[in-house]
N, C-alpha and C. Protein backbone atom coordinates (compact mmCIF):
# COMPACT_ATOMS: atom_id res chain seq x y z
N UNK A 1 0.85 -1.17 0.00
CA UNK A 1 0.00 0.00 0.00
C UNK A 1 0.90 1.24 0.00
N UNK A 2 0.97 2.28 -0.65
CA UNK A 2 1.45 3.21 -0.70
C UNK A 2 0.59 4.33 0.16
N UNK A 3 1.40 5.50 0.48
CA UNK A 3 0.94 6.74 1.32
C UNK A 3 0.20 7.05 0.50
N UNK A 4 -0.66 7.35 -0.50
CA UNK A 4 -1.48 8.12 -0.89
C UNK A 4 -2.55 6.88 -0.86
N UNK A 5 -2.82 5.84 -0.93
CA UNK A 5 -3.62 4.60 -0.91
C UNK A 5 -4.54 4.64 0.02
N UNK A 6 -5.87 4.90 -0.43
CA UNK A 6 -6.83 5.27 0.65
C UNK A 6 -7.82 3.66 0.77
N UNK A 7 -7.38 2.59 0.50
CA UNK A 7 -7.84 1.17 0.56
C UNK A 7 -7.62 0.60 2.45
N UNK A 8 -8.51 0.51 3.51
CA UNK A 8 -8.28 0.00 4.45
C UNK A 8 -7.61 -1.41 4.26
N UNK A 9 -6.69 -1.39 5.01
CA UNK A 9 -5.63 -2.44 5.63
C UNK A 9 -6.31 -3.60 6.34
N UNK A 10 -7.44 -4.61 5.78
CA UNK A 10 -7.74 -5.46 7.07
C UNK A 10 -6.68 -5.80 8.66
N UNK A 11 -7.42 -5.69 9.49
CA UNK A 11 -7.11 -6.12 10.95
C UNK A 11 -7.06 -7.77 11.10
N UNK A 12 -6.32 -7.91 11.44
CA UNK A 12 -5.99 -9.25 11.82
C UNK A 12 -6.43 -9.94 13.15
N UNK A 13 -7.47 -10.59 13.50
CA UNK A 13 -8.62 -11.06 14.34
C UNK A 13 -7.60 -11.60 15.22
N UNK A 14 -7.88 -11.05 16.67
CA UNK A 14 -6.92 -11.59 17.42
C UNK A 14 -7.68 -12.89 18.22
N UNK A 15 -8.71 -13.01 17.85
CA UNK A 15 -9.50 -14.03 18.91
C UNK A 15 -10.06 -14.91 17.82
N UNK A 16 -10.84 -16.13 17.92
CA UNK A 16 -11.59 -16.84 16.86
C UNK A 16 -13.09 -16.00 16.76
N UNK A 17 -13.23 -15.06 17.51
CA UNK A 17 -14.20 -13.98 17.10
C UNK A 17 -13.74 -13.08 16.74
N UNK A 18 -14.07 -12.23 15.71
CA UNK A 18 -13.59 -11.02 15.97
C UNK A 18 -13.89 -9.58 16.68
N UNK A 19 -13.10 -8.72 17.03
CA UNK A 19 -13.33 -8.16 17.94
C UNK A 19 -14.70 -7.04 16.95
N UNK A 20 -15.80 -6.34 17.35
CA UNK A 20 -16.80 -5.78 16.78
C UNK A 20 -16.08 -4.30 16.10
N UNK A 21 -15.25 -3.92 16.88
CA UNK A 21 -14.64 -2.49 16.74
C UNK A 21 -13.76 -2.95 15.68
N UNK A 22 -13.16 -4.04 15.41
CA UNK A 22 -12.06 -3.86 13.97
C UNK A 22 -12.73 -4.77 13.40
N UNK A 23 -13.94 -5.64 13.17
CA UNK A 23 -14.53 -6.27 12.18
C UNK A 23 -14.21 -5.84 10.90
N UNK A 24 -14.37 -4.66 10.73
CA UNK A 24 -13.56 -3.42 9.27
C UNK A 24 -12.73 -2.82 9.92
N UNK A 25 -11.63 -3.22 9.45
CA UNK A 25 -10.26 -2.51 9.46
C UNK A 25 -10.54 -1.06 9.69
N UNK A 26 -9.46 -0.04 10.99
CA UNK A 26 -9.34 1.35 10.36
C UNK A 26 -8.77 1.59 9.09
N UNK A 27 -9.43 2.77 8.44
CA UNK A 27 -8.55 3.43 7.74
C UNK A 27 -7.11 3.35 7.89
N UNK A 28 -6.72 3.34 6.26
CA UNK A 28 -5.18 3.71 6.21
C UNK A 28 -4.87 4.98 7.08
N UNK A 29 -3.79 5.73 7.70
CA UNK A 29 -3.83 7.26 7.77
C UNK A 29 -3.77 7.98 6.93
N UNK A 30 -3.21 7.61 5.80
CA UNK A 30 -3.52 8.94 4.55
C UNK A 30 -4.81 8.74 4.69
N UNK A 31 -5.66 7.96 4.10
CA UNK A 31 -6.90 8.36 4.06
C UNK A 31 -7.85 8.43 5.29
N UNK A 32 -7.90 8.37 6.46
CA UNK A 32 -8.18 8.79 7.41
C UNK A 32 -7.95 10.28 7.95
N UNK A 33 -6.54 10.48 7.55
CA UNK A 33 -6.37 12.25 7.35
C UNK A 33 -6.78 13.16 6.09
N UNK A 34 -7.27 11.99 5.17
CA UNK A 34 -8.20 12.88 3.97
C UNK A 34 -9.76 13.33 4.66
N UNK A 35 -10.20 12.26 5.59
CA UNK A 35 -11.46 11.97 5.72
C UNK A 35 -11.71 12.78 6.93
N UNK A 36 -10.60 13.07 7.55
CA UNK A 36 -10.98 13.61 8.97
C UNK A 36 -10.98 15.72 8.53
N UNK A 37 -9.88 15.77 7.68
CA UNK A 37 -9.57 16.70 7.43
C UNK A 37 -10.62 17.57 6.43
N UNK A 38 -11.27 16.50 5.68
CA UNK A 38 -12.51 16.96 4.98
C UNK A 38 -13.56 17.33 5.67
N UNK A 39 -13.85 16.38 6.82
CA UNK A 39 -14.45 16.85 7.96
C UNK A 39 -14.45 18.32 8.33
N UNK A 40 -13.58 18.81 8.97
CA UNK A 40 -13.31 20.18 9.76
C UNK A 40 -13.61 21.09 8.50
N UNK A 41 -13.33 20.76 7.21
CA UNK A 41 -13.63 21.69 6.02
C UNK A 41 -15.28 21.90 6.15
N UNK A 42 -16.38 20.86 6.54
CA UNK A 42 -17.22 21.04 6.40
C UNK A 42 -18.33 21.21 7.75
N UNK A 43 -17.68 21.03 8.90
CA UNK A 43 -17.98 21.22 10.33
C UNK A 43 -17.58 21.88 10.68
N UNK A 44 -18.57 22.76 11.85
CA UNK A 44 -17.87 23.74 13.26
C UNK A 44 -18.46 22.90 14.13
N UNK A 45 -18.04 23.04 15.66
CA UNK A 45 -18.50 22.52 16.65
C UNK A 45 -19.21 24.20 17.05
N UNK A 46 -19.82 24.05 18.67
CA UNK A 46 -20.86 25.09 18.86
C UNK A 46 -19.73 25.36 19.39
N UNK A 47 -18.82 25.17 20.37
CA UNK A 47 -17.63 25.75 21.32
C UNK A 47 -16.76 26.76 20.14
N UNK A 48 -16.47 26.16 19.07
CA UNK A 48 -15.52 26.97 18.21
C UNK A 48 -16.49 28.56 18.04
N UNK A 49 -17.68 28.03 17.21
CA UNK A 49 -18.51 29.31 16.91
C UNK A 49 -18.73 30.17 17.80
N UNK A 50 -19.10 29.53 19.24
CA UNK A 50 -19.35 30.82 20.55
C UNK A 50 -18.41 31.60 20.54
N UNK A 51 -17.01 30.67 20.65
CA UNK A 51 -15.81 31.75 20.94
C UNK A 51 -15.30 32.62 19.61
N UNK A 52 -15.88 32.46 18.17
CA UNK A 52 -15.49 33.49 17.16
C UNK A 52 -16.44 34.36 17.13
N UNK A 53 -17.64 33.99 17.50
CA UNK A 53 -18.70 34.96 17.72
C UNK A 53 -18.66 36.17 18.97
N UNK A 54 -17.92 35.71 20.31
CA UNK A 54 -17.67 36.03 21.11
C UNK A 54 -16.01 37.42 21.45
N UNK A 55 -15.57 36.78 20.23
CA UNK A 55 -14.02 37.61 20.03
C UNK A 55 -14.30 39.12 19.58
N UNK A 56 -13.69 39.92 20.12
CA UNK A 56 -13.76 40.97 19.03
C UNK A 56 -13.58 41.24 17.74
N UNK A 57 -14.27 41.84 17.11
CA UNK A 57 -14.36 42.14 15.59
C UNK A 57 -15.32 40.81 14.93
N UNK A 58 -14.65 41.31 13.00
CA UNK A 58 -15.85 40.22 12.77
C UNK A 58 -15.14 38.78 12.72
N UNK A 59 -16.37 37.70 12.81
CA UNK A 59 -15.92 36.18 13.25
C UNK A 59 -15.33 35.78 11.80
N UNK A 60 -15.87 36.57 10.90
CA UNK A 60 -15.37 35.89 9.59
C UNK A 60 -16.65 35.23 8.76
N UNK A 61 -17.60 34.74 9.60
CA UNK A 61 -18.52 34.69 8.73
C UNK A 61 -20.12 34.76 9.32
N UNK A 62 -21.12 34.20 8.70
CA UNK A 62 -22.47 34.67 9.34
C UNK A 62 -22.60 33.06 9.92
N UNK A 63 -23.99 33.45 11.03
CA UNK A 63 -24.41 32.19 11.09
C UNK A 63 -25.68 32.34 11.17
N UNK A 64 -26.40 31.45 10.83
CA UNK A 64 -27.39 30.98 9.69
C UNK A 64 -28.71 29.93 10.52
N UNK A 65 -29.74 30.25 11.33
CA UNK A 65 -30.46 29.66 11.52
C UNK A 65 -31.89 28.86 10.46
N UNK A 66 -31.72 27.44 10.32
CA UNK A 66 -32.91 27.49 9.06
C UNK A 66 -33.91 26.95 9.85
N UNK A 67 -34.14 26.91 10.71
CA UNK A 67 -35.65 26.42 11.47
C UNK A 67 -36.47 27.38 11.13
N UNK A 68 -37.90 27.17 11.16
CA UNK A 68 -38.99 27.94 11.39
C UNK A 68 -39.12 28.77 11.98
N UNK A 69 -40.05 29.91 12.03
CA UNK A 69 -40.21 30.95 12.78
C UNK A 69 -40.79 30.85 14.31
N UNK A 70 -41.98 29.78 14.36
CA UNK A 70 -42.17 29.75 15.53
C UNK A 70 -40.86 28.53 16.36
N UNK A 71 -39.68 27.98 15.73
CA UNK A 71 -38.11 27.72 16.50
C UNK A 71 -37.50 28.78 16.95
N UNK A 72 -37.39 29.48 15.60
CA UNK A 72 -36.86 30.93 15.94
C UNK A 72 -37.00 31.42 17.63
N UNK A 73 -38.36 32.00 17.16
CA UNK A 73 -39.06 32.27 18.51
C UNK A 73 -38.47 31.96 20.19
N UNK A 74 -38.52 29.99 19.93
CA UNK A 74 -38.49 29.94 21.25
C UNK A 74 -37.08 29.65 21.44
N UNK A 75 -35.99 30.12 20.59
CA UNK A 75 -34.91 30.00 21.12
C UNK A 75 -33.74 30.34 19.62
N UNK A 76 -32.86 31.30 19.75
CA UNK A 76 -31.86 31.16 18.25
C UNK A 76 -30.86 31.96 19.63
N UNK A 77 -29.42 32.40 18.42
CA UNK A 77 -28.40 32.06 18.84
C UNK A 77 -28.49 33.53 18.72
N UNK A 78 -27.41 34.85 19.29
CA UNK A 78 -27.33 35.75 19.19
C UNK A 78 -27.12 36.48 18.30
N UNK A 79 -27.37 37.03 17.04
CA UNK A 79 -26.39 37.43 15.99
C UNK A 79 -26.77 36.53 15.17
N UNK A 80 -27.90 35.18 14.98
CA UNK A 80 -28.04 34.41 14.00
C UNK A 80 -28.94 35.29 12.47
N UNK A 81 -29.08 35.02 11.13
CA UNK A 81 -29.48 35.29 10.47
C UNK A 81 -30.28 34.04 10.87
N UNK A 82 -31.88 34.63 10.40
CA UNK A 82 -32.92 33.75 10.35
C UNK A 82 -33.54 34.06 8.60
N UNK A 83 -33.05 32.32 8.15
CA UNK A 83 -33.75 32.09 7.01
C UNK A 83 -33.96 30.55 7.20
N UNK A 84 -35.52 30.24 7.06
CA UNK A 84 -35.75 29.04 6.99
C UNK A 84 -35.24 28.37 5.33
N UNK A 85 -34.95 27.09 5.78
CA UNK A 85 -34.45 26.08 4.67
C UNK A 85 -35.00 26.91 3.26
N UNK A 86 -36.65 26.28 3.52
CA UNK A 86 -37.46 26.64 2.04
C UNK A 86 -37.52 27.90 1.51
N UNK A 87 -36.89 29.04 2.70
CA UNK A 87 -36.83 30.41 1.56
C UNK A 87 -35.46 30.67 1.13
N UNK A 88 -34.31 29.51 1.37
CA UNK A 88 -32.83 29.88 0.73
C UNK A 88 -32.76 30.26 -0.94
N UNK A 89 -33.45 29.24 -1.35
CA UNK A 89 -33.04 30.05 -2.95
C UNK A 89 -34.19 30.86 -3.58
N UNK A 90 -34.88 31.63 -3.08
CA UNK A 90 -35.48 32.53 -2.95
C UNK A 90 -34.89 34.02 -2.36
N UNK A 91 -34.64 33.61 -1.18
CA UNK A 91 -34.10 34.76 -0.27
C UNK A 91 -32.31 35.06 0.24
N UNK A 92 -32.10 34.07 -0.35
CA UNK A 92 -30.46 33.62 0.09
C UNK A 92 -29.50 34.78 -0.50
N UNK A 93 -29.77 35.47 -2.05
CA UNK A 93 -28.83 35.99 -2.29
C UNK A 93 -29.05 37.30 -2.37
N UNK A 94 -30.15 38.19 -1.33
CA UNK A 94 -30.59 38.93 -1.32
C UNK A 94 -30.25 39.38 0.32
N UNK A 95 -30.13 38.34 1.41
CA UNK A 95 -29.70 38.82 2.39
C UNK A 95 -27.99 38.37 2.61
N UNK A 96 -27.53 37.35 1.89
CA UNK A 96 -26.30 36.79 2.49
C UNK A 96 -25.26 37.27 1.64
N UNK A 97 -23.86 37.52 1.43
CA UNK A 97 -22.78 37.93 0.50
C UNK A 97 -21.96 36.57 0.27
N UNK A 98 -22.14 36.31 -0.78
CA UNK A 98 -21.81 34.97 -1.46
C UNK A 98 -19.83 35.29 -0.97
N UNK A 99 -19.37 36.16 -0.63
CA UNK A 99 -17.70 36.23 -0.05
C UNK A 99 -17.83 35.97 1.53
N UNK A 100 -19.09 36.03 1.96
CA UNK A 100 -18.39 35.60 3.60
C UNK A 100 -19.05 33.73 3.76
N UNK A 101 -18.04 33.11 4.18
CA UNK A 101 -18.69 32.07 4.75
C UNK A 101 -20.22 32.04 5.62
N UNK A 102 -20.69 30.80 5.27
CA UNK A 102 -21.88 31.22 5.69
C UNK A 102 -22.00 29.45 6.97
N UNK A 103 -22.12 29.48 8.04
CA UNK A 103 -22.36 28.28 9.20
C UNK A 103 -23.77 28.05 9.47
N UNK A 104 -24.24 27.07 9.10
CA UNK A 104 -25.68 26.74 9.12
C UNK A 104 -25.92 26.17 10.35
N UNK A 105 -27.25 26.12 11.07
CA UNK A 105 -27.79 25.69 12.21
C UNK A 105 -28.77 25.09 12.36
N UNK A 106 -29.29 24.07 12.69
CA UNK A 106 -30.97 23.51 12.93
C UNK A 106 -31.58 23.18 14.51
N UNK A 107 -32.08 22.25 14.70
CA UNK A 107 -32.38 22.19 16.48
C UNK A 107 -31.41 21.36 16.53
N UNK A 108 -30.72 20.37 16.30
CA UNK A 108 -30.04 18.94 16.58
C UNK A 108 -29.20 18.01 16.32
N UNK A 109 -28.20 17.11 16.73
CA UNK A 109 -27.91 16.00 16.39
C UNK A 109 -29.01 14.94 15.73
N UNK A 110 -30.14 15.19 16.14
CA UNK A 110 -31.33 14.26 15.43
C UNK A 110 -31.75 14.94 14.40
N UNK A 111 -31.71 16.05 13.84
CA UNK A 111 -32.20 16.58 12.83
C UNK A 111 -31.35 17.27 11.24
N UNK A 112 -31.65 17.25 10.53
CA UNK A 112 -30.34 17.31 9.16
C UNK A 112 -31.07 18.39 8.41
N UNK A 113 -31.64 19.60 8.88
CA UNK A 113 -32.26 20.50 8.41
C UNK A 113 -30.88 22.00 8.28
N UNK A 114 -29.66 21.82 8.98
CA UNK A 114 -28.99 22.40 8.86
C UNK A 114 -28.19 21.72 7.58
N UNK A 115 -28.00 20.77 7.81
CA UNK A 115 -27.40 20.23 6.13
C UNK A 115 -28.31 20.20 5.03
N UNK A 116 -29.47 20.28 4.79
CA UNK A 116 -29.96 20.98 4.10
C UNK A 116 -30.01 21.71 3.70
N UNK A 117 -29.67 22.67 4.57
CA UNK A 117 -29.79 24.32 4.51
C UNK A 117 -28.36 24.42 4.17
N UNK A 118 -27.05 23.80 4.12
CA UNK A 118 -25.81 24.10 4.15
C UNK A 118 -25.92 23.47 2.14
N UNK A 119 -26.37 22.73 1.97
CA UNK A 119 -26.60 22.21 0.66
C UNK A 119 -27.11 22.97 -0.49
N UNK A 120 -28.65 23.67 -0.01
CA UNK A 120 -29.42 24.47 -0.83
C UNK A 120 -27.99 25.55 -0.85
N UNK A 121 -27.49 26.40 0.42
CA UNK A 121 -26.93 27.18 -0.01
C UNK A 121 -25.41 26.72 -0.87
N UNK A 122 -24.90 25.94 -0.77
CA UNK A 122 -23.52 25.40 -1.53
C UNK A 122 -24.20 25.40 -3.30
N UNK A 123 -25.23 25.02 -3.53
CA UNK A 123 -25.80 25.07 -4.93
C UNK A 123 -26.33 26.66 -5.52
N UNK A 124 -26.75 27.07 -4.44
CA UNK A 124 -26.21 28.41 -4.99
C UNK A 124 -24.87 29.25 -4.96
N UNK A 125 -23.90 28.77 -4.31
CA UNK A 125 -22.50 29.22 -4.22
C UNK A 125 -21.83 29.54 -3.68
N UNK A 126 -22.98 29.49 -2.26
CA UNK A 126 -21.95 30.15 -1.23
C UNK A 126 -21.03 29.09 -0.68
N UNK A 127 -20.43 29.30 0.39
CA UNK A 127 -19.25 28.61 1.18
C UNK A 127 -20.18 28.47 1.95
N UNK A 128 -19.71 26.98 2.69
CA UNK A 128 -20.76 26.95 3.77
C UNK A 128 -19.91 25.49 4.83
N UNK A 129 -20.55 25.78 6.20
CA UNK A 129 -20.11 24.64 7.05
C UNK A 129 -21.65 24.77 7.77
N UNK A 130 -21.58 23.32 8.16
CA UNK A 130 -22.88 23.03 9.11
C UNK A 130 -21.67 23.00 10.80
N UNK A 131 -23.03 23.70 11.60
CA UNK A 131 -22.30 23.66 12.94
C UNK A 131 -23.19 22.47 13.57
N UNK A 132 -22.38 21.58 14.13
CA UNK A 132 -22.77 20.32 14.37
C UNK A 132 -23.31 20.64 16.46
N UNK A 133 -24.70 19.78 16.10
CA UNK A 133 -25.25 19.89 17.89
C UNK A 133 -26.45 20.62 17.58
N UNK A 134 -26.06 21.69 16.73
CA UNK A 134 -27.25 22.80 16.28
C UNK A 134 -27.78 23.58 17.91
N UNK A 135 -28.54 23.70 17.52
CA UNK A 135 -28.99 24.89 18.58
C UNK A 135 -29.20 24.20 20.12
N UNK A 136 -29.90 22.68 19.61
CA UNK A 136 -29.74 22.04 21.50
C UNK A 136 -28.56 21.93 22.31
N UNK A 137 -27.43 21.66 21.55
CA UNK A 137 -25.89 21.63 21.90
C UNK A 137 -25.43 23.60 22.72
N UNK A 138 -25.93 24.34 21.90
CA UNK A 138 -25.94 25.46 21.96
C UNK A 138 -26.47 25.82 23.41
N UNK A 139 -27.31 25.35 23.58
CA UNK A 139 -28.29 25.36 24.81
C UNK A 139 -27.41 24.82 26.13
N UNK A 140 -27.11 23.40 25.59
CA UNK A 140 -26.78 22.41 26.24
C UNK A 140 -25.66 22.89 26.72
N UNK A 141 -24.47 23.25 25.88
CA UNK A 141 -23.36 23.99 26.79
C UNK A 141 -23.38 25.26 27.61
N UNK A 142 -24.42 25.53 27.42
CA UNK A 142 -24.73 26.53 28.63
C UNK A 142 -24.56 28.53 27.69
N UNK A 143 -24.08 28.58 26.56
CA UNK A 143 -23.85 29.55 25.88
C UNK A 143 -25.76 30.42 26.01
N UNK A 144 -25.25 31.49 25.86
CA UNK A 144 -26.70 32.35 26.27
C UNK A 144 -27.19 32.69 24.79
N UNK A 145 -28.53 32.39 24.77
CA UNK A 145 -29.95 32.80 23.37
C UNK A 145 -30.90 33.32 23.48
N UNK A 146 -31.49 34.05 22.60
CA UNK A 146 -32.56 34.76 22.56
C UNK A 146 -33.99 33.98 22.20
N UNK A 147 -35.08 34.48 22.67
CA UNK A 147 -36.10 33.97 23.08
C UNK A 147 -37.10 35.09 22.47
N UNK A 148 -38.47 35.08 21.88
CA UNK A 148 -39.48 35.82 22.30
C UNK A 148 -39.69 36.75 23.37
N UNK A 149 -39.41 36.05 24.23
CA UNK A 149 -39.66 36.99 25.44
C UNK A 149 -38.35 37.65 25.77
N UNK A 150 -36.70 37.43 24.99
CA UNK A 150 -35.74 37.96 25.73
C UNK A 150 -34.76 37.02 25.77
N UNK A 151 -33.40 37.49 26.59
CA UNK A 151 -32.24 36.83 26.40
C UNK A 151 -32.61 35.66 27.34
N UNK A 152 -31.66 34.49 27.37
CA UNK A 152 -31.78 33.42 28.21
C UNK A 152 -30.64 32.46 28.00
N UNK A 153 -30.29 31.35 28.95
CA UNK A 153 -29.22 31.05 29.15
C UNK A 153 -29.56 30.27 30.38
N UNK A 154 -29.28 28.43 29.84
CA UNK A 154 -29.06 27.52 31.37
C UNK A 154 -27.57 27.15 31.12
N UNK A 155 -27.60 26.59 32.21
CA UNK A 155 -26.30 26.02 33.18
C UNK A 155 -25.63 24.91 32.17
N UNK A 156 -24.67 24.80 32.46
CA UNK A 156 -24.24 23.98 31.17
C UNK A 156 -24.51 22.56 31.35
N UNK A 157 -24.39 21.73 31.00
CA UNK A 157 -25.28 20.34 30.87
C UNK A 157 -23.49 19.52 31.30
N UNK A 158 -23.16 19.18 32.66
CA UNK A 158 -22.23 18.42 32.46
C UNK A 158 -21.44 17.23 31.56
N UNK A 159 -22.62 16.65 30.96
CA UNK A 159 -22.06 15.83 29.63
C UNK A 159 -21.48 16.25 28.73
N UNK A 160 -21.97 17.28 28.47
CA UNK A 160 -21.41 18.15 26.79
C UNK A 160 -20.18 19.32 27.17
N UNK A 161 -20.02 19.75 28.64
CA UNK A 161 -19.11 20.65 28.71
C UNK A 161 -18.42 20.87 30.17
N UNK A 162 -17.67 21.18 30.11
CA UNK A 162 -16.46 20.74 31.26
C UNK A 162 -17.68 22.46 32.23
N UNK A 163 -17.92 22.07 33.48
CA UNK A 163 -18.65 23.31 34.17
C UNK A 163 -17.62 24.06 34.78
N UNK A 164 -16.50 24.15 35.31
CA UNK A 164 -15.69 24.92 36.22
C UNK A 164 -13.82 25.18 35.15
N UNK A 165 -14.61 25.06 33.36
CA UNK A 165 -13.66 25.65 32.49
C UNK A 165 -13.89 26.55 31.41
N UNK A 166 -13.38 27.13 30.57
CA UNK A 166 -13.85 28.11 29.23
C UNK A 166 -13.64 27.06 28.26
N UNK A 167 -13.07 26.11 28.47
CA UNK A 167 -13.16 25.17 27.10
C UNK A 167 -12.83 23.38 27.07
N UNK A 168 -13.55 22.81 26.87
CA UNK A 168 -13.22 21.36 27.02
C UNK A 168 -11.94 20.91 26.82
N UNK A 169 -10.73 22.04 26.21
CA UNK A 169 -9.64 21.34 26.05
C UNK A 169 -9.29 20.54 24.60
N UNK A 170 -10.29 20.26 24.17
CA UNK A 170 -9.85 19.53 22.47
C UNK A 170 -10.01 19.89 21.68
């Protein structure tokens, strides 16, 4: 196999079962560092975005809520542009500048309405990353959102974020 050879290497079964986790071989590392690295090209986490959103000056690009209006409502991110999915190629190149990156958002890990929305807009041209967790992650780490009624902000959810640090460290 050569370094550029992105063909997994079968694992060699150390037991007369095999173990469930290498049943399929990892990735080669070239192609595991194609795959991971393509990744980050097309992901933010919510920790990265708080803190570019949070820095002085501009973050570099917009971020992009596509839920509905009554989502909107009961919860978006500070500074989010609100365009639902179905009015992007309608409304997309009328509010957004096809030169700034654009970070899409939905409610969830259970929901793919931000990759949707990161899709519709890539077919019209913009640059785009989906921020992965979407707005419950958002919540969940404890980062503060706007509401109908006003700003708001819970406690950070010990699973998703270290409570007595500014950053999980990875």
């Amino acid at each position: 196999m050569t370094a550029t050879d992105t063909t997994p290497t079968p694992a060699a079964p150390t037991t007369a079962t095999a173990n469930p986790v290498l049943r399929v071989a990892p990735a080669s590392p070239a192609a595991a560092a194609a795959y991971f690295g393509a990744s980050l090209a097309f992901h933010a986490d919510v920790s990265d975005v708080a803190a570019a959103l949070a820095a002085d000056g501009d973050p570099g690009f917009v971020l992009l809520d596509s839920r509905s209006t009554e989502s909107w409502d009961q919860g978006h991110v500070p500074g989010a542009v609100h365009l639902p999915t179905a009015l992007i190629p309608e409304q997309a190149e009328q509010l957004l500048d096809k030169s700034v990156p654009v970070v899409t958002y939905c409610w969830g890990p259970g929901c793919n309405g931000a990759t949707r929305a990161a899709l519709a807009l890539a077919q019209l041209g913009f640059q785009v990353k989906e921020m992965l967790g979407g707005f419950e992650y958002w919540a969940r780490e404890g980062f503060a959102y706007e509401t109908w009624e006003g700003p708001a902000r819970k406690d950070a959810d010990p699973l998703t974020a270290p409570i007595d640090a500014d950053d999980c460290g990875c």
